[in-house]
PDB file of N, CA and C in Angstrom:
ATOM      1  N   UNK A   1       0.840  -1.168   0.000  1.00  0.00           N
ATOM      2  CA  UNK A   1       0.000   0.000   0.000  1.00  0.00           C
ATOM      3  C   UNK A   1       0.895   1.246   0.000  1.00  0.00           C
ATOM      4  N   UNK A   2       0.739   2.416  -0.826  1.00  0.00           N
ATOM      5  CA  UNK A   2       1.299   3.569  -1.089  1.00  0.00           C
ATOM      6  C   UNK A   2       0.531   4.488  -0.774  1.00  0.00           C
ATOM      7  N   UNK A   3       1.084   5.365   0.016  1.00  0.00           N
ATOM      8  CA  UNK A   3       0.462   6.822   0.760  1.00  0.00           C
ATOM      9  C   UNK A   3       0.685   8.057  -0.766  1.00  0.00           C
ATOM     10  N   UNK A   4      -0.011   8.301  -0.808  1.00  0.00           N
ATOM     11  CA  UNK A   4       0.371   9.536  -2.224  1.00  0.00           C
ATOM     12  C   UNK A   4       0.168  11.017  -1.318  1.00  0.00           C
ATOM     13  N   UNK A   5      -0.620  11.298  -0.292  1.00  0.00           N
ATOM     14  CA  UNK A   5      -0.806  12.494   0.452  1.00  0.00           C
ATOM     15  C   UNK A   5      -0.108  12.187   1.749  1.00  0.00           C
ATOM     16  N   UNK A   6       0.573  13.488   2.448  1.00  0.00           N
ATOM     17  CA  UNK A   6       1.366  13.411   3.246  1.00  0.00           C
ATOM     18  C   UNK A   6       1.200  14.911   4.065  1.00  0.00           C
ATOM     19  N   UNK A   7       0.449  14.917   5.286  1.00  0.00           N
ATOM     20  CA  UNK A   7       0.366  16.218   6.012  1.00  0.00           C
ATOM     21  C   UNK A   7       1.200  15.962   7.451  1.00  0.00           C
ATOM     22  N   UNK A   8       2.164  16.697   7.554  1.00  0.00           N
ATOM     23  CA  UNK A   8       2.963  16.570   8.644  1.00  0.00           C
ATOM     24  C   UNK A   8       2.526  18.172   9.752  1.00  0.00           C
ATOM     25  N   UNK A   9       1.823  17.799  10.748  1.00  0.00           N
ATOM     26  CA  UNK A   9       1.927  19.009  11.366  1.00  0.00           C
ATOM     27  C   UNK A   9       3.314  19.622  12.243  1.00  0.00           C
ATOM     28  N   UNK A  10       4.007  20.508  12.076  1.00  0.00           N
ATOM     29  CA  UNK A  10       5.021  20.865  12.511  1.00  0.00           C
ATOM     30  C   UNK A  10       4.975  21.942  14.163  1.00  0.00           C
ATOM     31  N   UNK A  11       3.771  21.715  14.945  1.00  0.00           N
ATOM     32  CA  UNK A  11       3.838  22.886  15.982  1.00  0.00           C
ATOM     33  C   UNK A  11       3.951  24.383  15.758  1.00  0.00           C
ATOM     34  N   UNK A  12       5.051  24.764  16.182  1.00  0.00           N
ATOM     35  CA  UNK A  12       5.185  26.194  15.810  1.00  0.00           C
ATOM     36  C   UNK A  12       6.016  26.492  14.349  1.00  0.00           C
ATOM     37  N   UNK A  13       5.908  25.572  14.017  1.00  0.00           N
ATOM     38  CA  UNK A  13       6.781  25.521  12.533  1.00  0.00           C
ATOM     39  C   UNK A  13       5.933  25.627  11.474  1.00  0.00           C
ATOM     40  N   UNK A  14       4.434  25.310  12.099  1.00  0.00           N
ATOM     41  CA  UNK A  14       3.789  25.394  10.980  1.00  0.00           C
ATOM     42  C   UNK A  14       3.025  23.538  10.320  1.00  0.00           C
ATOM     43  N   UNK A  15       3.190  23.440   8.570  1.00  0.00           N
ATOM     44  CA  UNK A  15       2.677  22.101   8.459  1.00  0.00           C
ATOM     45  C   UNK A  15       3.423  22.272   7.078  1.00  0.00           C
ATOM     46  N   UNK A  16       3.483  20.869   6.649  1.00  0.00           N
ATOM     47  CA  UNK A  16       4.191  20.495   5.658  1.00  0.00           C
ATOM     48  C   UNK A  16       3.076  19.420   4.865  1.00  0.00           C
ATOM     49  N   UNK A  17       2.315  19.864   3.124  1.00  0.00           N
ATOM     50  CA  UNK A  17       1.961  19.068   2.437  1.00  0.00           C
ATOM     51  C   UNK A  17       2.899  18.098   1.402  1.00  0.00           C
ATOM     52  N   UNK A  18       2.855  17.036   1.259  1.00  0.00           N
ATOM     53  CA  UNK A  18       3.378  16.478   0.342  1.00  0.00           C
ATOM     54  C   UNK A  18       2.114  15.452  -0.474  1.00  0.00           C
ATOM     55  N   UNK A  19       2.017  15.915  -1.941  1.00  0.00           N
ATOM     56  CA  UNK A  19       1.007  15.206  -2.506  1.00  0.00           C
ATOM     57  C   UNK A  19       1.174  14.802  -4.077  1.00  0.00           C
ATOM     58  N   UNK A  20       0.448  13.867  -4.343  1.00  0.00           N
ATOM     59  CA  UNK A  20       0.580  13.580  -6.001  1.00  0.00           C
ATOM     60  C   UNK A  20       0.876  14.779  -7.002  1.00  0.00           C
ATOM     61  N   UNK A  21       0.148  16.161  -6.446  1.00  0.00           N
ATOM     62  CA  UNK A  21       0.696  17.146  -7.479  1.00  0.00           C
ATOM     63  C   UNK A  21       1.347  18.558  -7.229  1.00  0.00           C
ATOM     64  N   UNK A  22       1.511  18.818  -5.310  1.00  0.00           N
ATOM     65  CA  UNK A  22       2.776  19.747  -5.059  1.00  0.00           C
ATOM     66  C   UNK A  22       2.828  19.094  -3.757  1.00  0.00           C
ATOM     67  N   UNK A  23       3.603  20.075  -2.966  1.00  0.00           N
ATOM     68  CA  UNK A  23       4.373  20.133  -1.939  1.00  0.00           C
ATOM     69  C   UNK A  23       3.887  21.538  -1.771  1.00  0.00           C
ATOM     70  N   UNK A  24       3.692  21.823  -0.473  1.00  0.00           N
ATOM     71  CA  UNK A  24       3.185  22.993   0.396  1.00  0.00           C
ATOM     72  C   UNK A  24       3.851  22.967   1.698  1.00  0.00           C
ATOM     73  N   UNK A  25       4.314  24.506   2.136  1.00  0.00           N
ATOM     74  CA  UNK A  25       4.700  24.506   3.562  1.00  0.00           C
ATOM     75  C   UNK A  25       3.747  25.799   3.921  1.00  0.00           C
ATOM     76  N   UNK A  26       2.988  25.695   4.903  1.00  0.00           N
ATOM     77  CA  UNK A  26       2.634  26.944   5.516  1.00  0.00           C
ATOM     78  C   UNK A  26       3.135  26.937   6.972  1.00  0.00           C
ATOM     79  N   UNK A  27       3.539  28.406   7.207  1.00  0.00           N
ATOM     80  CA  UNK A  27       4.374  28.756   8.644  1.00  0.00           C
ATOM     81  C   UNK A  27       3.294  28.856   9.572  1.00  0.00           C
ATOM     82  N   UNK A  28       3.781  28.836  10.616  1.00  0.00           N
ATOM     83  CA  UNK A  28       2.858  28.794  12.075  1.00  0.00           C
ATOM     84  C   UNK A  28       2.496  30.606  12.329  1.00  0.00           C
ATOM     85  N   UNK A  29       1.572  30.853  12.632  1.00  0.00           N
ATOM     86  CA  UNK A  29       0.933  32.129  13.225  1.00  0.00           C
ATOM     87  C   UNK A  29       1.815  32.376  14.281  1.00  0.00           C
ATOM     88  N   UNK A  30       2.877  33.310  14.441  1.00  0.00           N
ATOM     89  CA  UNK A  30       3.253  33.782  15.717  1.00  0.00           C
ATOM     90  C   UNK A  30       2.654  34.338  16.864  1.00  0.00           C
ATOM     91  N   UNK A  31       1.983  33.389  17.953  1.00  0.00           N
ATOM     92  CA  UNK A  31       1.431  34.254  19.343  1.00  0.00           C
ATOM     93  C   UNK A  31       1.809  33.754  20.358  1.00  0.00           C
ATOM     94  N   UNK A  32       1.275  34.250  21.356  1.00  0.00           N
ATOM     95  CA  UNK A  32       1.948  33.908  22.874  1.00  0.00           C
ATOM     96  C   UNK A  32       1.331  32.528  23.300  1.00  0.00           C
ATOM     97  N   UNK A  33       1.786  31.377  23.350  1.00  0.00           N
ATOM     98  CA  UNK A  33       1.344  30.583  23.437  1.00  0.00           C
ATOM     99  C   UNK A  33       1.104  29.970  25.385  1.00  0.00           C
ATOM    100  N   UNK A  34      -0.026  29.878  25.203  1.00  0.00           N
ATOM    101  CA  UNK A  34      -0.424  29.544  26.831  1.00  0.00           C
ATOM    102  C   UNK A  34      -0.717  28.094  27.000  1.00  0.00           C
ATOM    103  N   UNK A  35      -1.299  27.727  26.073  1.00  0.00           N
ATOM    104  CA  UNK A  35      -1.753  25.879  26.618  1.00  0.00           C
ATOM    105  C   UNK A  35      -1.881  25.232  25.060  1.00  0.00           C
ATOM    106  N   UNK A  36      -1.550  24.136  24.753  1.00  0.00           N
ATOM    107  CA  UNK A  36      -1.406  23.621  23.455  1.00  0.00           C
ATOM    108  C   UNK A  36      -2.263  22.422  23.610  1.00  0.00           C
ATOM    109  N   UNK A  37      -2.979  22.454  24.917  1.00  0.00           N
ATOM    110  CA  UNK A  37      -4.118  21.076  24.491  1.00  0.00           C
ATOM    111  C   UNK A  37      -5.401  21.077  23.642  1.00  0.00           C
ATOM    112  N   UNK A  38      -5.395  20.440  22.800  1.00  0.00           N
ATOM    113  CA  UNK A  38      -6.644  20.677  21.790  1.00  0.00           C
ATOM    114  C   UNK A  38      -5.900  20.895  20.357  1.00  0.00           C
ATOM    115  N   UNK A  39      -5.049  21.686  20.265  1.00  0.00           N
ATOM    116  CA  UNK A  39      -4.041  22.508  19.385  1.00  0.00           C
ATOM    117  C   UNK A  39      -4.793  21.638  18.034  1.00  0.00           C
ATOM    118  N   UNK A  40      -3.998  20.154  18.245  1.00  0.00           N
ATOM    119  CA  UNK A  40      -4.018  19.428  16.736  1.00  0.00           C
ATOM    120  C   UNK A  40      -5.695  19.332  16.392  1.00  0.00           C
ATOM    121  N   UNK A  41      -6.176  18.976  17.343  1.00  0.00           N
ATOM    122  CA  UNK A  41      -7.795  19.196  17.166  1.00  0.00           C
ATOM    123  C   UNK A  41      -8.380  19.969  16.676  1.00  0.00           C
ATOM    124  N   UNK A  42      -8.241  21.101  17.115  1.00  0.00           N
ATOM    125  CA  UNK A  42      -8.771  22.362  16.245  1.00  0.00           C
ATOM    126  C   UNK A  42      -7.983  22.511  14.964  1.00  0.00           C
ATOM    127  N   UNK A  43      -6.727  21.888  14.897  1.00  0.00           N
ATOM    128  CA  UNK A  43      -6.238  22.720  13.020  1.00  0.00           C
ATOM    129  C   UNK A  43      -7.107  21.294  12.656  1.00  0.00           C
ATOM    130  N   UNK A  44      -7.218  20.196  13.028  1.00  0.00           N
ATOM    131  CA  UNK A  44      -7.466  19.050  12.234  1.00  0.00           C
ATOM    132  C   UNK A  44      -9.311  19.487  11.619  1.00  0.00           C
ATOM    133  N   UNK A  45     -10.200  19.919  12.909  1.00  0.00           N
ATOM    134  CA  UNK A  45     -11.359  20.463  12.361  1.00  0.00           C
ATOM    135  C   UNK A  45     -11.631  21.487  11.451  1.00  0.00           C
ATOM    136  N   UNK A  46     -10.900  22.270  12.007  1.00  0.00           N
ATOM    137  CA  UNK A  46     -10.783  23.594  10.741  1.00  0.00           C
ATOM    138  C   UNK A  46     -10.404  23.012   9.488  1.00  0.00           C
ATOM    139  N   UNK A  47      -9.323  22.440   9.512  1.00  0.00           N
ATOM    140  CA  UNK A  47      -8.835  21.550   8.106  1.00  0.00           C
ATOM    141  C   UNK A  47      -9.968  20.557   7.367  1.00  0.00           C
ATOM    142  N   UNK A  48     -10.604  20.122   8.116  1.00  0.00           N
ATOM    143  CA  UNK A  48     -12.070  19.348   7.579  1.00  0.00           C
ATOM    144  C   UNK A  48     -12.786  20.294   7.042  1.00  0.00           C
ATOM    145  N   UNK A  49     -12.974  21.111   8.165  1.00  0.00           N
ATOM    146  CA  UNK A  49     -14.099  22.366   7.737  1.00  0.00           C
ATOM    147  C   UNK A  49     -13.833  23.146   6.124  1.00  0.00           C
ATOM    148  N   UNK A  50     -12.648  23.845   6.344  1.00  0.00           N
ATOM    149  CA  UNK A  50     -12.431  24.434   5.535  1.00  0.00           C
ATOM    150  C   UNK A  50     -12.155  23.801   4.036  1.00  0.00           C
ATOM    151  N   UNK A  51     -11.770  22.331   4.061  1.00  0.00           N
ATOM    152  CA  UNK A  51     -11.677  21.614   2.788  1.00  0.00           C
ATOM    153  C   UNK A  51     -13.112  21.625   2.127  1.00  0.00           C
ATOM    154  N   UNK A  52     -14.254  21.333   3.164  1.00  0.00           N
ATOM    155  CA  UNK A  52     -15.458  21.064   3.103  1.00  0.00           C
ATOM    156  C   UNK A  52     -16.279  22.550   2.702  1.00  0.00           C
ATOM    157  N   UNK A  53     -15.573  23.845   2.773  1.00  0.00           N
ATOM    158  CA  UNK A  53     -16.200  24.807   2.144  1.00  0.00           C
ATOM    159  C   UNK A  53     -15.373  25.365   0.839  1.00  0.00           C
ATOM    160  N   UNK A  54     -14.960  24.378   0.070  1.00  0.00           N
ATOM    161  CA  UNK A  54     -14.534  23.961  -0.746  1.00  0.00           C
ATOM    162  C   UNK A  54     -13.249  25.385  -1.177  1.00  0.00           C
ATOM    163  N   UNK A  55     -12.115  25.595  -0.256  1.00  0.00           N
ATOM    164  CA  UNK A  55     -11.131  26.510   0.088  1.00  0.00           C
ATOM    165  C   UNK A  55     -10.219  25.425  -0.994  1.00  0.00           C
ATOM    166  N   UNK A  56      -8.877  25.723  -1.018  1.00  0.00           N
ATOM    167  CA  UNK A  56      -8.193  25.320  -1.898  1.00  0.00           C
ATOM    168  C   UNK A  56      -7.263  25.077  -0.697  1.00  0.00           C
ATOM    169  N   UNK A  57      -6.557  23.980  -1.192  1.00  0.00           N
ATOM    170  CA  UNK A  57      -5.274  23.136  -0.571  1.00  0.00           C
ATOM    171  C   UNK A  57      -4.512  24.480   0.405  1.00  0.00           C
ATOM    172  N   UNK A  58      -4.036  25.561   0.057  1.00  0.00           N
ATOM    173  CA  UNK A  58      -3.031  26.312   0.558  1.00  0.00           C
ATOM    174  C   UNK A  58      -4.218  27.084   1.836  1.00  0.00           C
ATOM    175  N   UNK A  59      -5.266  27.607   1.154  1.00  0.00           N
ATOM    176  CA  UNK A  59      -5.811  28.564   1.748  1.00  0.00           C
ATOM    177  C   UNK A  59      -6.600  27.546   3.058  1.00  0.00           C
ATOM    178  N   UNK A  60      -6.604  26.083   2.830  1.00  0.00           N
ATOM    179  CA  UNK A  60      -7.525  25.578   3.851  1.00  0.00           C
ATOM    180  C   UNK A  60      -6.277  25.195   5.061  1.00  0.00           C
ATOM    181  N   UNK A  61      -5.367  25.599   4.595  1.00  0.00           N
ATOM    182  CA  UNK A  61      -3.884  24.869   5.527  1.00  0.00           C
ATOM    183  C   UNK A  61      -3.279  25.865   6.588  1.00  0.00           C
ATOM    184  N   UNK A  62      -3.612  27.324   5.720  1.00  0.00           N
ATOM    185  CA  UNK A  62      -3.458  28.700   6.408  1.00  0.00           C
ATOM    186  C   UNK A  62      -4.533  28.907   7.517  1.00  0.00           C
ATOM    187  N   UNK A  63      -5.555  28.465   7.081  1.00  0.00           N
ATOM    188  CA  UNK A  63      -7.107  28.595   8.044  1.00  0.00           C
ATOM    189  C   UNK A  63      -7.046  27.475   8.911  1.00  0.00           C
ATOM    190  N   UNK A  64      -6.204  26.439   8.618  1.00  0.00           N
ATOM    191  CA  UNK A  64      -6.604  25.608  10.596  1.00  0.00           C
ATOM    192  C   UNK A  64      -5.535  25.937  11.009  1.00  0.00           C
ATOM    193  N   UNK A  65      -3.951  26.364  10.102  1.00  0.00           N
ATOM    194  CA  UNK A  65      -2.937  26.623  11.175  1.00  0.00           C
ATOM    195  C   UNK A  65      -3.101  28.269  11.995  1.00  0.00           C
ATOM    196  N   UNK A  66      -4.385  29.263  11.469  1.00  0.00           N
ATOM    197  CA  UNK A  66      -5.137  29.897  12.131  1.00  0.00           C
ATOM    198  C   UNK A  66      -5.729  29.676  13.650  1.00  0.00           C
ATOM    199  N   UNK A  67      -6.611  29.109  13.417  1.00  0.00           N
ATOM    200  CA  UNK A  67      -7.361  28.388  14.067  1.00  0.00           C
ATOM    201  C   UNK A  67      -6.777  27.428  15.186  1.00  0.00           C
ATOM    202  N   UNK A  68      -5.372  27.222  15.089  1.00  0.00           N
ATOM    203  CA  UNK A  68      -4.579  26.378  15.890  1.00  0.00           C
ATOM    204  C   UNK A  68      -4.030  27.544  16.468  1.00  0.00           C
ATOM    205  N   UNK A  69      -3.279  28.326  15.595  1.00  0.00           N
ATOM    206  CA  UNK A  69      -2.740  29.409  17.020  1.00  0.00           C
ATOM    207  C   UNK A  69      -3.402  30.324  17.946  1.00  0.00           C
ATOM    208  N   UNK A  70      -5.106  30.339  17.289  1.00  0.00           N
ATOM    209  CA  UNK A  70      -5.454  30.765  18.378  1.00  0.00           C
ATOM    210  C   UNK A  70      -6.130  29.918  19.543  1.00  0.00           C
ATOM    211  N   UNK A  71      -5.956  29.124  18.931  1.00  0.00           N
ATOM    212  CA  UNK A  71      -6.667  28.279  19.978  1.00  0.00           C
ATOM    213  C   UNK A  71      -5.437  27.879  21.389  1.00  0.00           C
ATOM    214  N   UNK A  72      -4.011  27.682  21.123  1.00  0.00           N
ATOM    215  CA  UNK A  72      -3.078  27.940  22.048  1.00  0.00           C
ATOM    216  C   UNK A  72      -3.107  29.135  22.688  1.00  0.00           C
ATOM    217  N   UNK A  73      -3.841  30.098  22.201  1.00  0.00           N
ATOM    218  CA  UNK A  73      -3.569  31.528  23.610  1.00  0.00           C
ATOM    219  C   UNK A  73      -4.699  31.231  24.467  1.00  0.00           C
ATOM    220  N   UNK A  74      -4.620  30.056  24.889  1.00  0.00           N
ATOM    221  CA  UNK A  74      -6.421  29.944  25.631  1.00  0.00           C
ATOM    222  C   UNK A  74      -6.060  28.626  26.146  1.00  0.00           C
ATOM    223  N   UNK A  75      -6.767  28.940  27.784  1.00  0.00           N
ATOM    224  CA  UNK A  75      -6.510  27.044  28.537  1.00  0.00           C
ATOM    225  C   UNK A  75      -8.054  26.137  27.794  1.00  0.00           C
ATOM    226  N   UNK A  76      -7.080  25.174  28.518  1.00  0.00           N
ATOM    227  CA  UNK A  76      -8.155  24.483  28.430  1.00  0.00           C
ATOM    228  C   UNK A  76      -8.647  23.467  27.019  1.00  0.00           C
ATOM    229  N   UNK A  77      -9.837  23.074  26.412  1.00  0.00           N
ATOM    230  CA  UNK A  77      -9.722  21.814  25.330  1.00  0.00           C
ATOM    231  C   UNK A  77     -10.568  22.007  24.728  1.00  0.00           C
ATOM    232  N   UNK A  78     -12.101  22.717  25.166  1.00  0.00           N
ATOM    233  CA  UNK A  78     -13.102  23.197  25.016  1.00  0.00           C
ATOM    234  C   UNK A  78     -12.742  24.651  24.453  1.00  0.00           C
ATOM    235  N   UNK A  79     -12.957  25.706  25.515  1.00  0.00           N
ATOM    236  CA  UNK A  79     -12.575  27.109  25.413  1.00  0.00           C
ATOM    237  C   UNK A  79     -11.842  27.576  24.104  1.00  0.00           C
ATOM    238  N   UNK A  80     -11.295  26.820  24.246  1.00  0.00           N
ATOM    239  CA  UNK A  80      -9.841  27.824  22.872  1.00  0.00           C
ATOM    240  C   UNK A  80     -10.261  28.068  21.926  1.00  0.00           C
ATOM    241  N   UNK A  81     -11.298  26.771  21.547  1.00  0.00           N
ATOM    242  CA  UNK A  81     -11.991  26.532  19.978  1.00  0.00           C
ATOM    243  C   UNK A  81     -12.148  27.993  19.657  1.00  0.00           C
ATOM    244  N   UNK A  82     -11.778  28.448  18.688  1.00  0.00           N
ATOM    245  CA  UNK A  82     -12.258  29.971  17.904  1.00  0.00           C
ATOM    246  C   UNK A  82     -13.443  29.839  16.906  1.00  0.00           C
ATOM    247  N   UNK A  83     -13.785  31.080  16.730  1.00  0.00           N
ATOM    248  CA  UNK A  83     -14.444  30.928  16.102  1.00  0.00           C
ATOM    249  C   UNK A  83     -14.571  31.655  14.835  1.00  0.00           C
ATOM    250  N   UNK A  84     -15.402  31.365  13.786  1.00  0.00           N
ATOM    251  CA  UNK A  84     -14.722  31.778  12.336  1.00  0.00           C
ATOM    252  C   UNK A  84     -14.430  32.834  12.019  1.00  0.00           C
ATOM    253  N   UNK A  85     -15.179  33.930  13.117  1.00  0.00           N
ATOM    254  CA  UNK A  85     -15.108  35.381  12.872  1.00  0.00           C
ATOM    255  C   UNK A  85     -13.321  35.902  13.376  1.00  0.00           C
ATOM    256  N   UNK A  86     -12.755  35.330  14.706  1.00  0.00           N
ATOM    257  CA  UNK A  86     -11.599  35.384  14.926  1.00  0.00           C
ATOM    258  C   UNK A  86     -10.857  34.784  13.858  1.00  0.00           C
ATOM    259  N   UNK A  87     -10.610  33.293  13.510  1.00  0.00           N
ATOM    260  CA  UNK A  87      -9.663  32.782  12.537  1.00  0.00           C
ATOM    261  C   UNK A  87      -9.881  34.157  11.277  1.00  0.00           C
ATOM    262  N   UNK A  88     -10.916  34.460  10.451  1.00  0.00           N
ATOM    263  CA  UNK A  88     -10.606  35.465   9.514  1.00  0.00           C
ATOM    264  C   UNK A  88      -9.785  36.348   9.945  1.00  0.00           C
ATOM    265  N   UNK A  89     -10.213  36.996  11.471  1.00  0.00           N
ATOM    266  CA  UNK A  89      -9.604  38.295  11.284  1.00  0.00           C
ATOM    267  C   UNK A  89      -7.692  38.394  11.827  1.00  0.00           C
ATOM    268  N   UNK A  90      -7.413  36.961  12.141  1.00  0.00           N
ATOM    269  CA  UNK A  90      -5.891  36.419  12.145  1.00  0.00           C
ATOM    270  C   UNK A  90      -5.801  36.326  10.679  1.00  0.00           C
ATOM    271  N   UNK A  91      -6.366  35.989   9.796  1.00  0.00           N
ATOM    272  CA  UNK A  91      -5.854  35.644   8.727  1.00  0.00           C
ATOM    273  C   UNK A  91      -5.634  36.898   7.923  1.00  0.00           C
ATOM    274  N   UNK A  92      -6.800  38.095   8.431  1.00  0.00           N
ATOM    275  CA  UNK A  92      -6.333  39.284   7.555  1.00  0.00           C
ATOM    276  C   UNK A  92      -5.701  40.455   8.277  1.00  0.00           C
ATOM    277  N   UNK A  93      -4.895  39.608   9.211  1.00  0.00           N
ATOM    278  CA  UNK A  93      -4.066  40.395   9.975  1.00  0.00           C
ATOM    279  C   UNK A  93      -2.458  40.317   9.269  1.00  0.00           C
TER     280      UNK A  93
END
């Protein structure tokens, strides 16, 4: 069996695509990071989400690694979750 898609989440580094027709790196959102539980959870939902509102490979990768850094300035597993109006306005920051 052969893997052809390849998403490596990198923490504060960001995420790394590797796929049948590019390779993508998007960098991590720089913020003050307070608690990282949930972290992969929320980019992994946003990443569902946003594939599912039919965003394109780069722009849906930018929007959960959004969505992941803000969700680290916040305790907790529940709480952090952002919400779409915040992830935009990180993204057009």
């Amino acid at each position: 069996m052969e893997c052809e898609d390849v998403l490596l989440r990198r923490g504060n580094k960001g995420v790394f695509f590797s796929g049948r027709s590019k390779s993508l790196v998007v960098l991590a959102f720089k913020v003050r990071v307070i608690d990282s539980t949930a972290a992969g959870d929320v980019f992994s939902g946003a990443f569902a989400c946003s594939l599912d509102r039919k965003l394109d490979l780069h722009d849906s990768l930018r929007y959960a690694c959004a969505a992941a850094a803000l969700s680290v300035t916040r305790r907790g597993a529940q709480k952090p979750v952002p919400r779409n109006e915040e992830i935009e306005s990180l993204l057009g920051e």
